[in-house]
Protein backbone atom coordinates (compact mmCIF):
# COMPACT_ATOMS: atom_id res chain seq x y z
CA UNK A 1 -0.58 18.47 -3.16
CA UNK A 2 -0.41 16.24 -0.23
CA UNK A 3 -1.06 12.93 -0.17
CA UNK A 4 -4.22 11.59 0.28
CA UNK A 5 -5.68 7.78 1.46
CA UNK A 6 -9.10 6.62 0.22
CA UNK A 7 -10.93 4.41 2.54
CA UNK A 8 -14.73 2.56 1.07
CA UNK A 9 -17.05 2.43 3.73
CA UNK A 10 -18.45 -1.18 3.71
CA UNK A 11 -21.19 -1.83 6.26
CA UNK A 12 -22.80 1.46 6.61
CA UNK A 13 -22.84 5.19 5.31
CA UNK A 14 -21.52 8.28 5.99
CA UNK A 15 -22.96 9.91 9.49
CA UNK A 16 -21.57 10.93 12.87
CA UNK A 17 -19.33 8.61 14.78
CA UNK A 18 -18.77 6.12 12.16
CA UNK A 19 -15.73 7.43 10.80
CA UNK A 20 -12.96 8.33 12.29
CA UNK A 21 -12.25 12.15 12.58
CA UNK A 22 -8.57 12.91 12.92
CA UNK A 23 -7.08 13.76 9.30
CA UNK A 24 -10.40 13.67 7.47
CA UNK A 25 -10.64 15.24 4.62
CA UNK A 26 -14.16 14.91 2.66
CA UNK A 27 -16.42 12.12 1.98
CA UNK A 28 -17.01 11.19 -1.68
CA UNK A 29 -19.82 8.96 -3.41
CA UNK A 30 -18.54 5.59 -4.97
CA UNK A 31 -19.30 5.61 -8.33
CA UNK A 32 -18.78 1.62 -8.95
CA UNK A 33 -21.62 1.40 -5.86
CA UNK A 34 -19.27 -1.17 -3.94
CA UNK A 35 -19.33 1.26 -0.65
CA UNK A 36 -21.46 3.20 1.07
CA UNK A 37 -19.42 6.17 0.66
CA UNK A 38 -15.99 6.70 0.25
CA UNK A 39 -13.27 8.63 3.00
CA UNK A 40 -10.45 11.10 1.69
CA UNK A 41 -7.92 11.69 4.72
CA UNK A 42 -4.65 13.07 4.60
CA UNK A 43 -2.98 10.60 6.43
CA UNK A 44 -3.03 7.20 6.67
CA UNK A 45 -4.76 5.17 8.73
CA UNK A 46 -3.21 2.25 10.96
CA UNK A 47 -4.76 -1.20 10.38
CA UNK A 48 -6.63 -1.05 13.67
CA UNK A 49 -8.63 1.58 12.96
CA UNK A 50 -9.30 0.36 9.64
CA UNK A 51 -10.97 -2.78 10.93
CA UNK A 52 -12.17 -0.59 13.81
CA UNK A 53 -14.38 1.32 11.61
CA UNK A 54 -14.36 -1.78 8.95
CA UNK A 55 -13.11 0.30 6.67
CA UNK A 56 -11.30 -1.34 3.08
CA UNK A 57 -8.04 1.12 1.69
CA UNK A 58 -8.50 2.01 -1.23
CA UNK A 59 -4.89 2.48 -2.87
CA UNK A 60 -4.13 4.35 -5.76
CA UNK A 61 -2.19 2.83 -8.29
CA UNK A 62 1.31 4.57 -7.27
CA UNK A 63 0.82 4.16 -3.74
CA UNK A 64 0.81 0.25 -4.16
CA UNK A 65 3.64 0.77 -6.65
CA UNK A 66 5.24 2.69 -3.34
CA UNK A 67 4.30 -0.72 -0.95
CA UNK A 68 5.48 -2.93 -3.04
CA UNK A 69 8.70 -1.19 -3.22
CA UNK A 70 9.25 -0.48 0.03
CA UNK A 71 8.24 -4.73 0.62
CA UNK A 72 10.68 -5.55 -1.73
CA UNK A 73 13.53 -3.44 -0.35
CA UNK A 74 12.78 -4.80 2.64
CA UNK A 75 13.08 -8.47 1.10
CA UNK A 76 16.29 -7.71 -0.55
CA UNK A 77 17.96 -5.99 2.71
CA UNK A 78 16.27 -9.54 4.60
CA UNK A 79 18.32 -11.97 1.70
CA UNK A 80 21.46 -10.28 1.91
CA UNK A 81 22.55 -10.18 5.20
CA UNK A 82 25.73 -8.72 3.92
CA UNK A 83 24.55 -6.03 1.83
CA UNK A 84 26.45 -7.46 -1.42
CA UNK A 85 23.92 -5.71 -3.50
CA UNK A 86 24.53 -2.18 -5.87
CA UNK A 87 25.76 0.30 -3.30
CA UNK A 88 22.20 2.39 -5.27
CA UNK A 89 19.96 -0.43 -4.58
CA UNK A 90 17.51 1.15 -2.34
CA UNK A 91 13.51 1.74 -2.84
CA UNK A 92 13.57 4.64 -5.03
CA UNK A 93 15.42 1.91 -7.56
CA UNK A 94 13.07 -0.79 -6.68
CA UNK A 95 10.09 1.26 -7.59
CA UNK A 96 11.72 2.14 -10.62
CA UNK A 97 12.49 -1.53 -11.87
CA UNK A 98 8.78 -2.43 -10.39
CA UNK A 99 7.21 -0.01 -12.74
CA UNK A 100 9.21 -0.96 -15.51
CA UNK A 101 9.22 -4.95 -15.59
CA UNK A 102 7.33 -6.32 -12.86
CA UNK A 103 7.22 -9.69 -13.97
CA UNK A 104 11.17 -9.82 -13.64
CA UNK A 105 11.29 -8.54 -10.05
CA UNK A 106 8.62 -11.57 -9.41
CA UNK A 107 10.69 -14.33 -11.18
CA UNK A 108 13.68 -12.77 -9.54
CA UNK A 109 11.93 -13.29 -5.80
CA UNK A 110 10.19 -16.46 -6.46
CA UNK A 111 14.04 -17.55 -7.72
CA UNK A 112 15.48 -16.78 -4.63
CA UNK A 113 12.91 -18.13 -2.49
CA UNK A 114 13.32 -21.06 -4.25
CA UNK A 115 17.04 -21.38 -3.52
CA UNK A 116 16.46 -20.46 0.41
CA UNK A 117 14.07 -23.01 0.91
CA UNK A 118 14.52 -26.56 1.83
């Protein structure tokens, strides 16, 4: 199955023109009554259009696993310049370590940050 991006509509309901159409896939009600409706698409939408539409993403639980993972590999590549780190650290293995022991991976950042700053 492909992936699919939920989007709550916040200011007004479902109808013509107030969504946008590329990559839609169906509408769905909200069942915690927060949005209007809720958007499925199949791909994701870009932050313009998001507030274009003012729209709120919805992620599922293992696609903010999958952002934070790919922020994190990002922050390790970022604090070593040199690339000193396990020649299989990459985001596959930060995922891994986030779903295992998040709270690690956060003392671990807010450790370095702390040594980088001033």
């Amino acid at each position: 199955m492909a992936d699919e991006y939920r989007y709550g509509m916040r200011l007004r309901g479902f109808a013509p023109l107030t969504f946008p159409p590329f990559g839609f896939v169906r509408r769905e009600d909200d069942p915690s009554g927060k949005y209007w409706d809720i958007l499925v698409y199949d791909v994701k939408l870009t932050d313009k259009v998001i507030d274009g539409y003012e729209l709120d993403y919805l992620p599922t639980q293992e696609q903010r696993i999958d952002e934070i993972a790919v922020k994190l590999d990002k922050i390790y590549e970022d604090m070593d310049p040199y690339n000193y780190r396990d020649a299989d650290g990459s985001v596959e293995q930060a995922k891994g370590i986030l779903k295992e022991d998040p709270y690690t991976v956060i003392e671990e950042l807010i450790g370095w940050i702390e040594e980088i700053m001033p």
